[in-house]
C-alpha atoms as a PDB file:
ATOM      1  CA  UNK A   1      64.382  54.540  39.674  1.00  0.00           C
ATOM      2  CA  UNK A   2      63.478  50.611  39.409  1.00  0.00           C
ATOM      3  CA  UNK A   3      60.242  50.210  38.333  1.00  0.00           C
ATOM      4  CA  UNK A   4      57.405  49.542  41.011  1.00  0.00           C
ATOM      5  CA  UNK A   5      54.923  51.404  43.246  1.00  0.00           C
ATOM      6  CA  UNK A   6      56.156  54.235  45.384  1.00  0.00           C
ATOM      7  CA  UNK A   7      54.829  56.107  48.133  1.00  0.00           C
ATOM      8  CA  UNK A   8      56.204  59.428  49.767  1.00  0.00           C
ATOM      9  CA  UNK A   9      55.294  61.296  52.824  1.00  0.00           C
ATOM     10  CA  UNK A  10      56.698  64.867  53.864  1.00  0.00           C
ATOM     11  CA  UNK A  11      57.900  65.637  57.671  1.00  0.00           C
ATOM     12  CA  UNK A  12      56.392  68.573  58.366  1.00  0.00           C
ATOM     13  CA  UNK A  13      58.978  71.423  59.639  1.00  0.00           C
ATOM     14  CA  UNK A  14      58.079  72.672  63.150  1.00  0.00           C
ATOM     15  CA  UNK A  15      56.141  76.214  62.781  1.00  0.00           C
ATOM     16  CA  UNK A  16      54.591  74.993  59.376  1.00  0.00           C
ATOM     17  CA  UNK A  17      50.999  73.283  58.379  1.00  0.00           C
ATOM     18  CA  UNK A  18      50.239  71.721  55.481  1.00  0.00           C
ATOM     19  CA  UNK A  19      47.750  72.752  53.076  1.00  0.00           C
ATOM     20  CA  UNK A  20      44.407  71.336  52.107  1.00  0.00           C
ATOM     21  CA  UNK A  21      45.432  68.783  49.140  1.00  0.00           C
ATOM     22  CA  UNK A  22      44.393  68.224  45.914  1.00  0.00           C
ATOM     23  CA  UNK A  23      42.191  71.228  45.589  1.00  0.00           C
ATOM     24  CA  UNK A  24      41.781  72.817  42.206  1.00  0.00           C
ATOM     25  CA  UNK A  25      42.174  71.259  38.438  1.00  0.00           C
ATOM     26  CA  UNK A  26      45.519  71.047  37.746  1.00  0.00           C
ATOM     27  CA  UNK A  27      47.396  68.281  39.747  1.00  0.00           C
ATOM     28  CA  UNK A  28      51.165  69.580  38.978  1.00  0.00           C
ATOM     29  CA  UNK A  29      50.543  72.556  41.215  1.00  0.00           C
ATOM     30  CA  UNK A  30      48.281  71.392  43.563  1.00  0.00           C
ATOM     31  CA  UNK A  31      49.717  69.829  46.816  1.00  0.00           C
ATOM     32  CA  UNK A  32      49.638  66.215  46.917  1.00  0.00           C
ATOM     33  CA  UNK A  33      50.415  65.452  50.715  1.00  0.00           C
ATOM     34  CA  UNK A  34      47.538  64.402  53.462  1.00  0.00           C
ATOM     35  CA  UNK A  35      47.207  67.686  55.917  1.00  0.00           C
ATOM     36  CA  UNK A  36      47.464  65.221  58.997  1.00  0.00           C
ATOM     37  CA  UNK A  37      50.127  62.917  57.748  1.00  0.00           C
ATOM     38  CA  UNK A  38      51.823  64.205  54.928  1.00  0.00           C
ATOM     39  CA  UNK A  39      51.538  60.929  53.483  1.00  0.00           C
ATOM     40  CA  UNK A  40      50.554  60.878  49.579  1.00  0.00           C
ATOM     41  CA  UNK A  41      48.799  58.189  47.965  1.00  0.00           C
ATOM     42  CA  UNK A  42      51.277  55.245  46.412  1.00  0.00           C
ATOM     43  CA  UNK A  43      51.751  55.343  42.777  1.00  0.00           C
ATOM     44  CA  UNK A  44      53.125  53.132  40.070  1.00  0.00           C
ATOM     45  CA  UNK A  45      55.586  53.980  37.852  1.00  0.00           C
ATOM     46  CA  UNK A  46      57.112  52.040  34.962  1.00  0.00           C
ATOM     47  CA  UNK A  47      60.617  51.847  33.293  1.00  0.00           C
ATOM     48  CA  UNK A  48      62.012  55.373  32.100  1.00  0.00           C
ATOM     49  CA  UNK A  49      58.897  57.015  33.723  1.00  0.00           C
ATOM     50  CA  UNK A  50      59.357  60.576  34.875  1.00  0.00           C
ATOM     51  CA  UNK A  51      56.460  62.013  37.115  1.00  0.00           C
ATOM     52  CA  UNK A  52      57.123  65.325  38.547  1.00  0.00           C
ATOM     53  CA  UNK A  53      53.405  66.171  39.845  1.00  0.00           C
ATOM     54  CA  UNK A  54      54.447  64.833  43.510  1.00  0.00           C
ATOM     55  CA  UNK A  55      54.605  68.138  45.997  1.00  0.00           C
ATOM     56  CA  UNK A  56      53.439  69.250  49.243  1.00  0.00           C
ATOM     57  CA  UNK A  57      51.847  72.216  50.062  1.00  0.00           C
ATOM     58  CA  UNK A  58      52.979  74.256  53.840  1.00  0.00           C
ATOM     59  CA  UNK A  59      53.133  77.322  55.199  1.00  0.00           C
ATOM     60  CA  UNK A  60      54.165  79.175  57.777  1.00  0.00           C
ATOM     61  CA  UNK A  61      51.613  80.947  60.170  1.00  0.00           C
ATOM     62  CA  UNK A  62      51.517  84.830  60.846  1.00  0.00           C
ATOM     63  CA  UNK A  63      50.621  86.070  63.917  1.00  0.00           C
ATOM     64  CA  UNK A  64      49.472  89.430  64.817  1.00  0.00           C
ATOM     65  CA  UNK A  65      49.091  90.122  68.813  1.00  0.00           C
ATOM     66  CA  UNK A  66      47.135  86.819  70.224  1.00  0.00           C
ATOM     67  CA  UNK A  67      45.668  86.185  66.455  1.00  0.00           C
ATOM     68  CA  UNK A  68      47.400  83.807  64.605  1.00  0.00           C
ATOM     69  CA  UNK A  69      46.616  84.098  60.964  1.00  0.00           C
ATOM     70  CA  UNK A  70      47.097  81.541  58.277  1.00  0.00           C
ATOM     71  CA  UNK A  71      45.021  78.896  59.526  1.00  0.00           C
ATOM     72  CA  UNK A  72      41.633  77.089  58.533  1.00  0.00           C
ATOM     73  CA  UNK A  73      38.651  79.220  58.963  1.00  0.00           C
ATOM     74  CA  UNK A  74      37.090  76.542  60.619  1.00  0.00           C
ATOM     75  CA  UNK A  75      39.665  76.245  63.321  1.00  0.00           C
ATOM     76  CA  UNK A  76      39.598  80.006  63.878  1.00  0.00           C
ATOM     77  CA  UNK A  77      36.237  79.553  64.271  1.00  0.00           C
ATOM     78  CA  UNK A  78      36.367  76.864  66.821  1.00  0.00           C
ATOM     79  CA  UNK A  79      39.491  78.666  68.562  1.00  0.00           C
ATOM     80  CA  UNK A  80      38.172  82.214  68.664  1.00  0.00           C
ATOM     81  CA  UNK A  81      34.438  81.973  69.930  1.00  0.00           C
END
């Protein structure tokens, strides 16, 4: 690639969320993508650069019955009072 600043965002698949970003130490396995956008933050790379920490993070819901599983405790929260 020409060197510059680059930004990527991920389409979320119907039936799959993102995950929470940039949690943890370790940025190559962490996911890199905004949960509401899927938009990551721009970054600048330089001739012969190679950065391969970029990723996004989704999953695909369970549901068991009514219950759907897989989701953010606080929206259970919310959904299931």
């Amino acid at each position: 690639m020409a060197p510059g600043t680059y930004t990527v965002t991920v389409v979320r698949p119907g039936g799959y969320e993102f995950t929470a970003a940039n949690q943890g130490t370790d940025d190559a396995v962490d996911s890199d993508a905004d949960p509401t956008s899927g938009a990551m933050s721009a970054t600048e790379l330089v001739s012969g650069e190679e950065d391969l920490t970029w990723d996004a993070g989704l999953y695909r819901p369970a549901s068991i019955g009514e219950r759907r599983l897989g989701r953010p405790e606080r929206q259970r929260r919310a959904r299931y009072r």
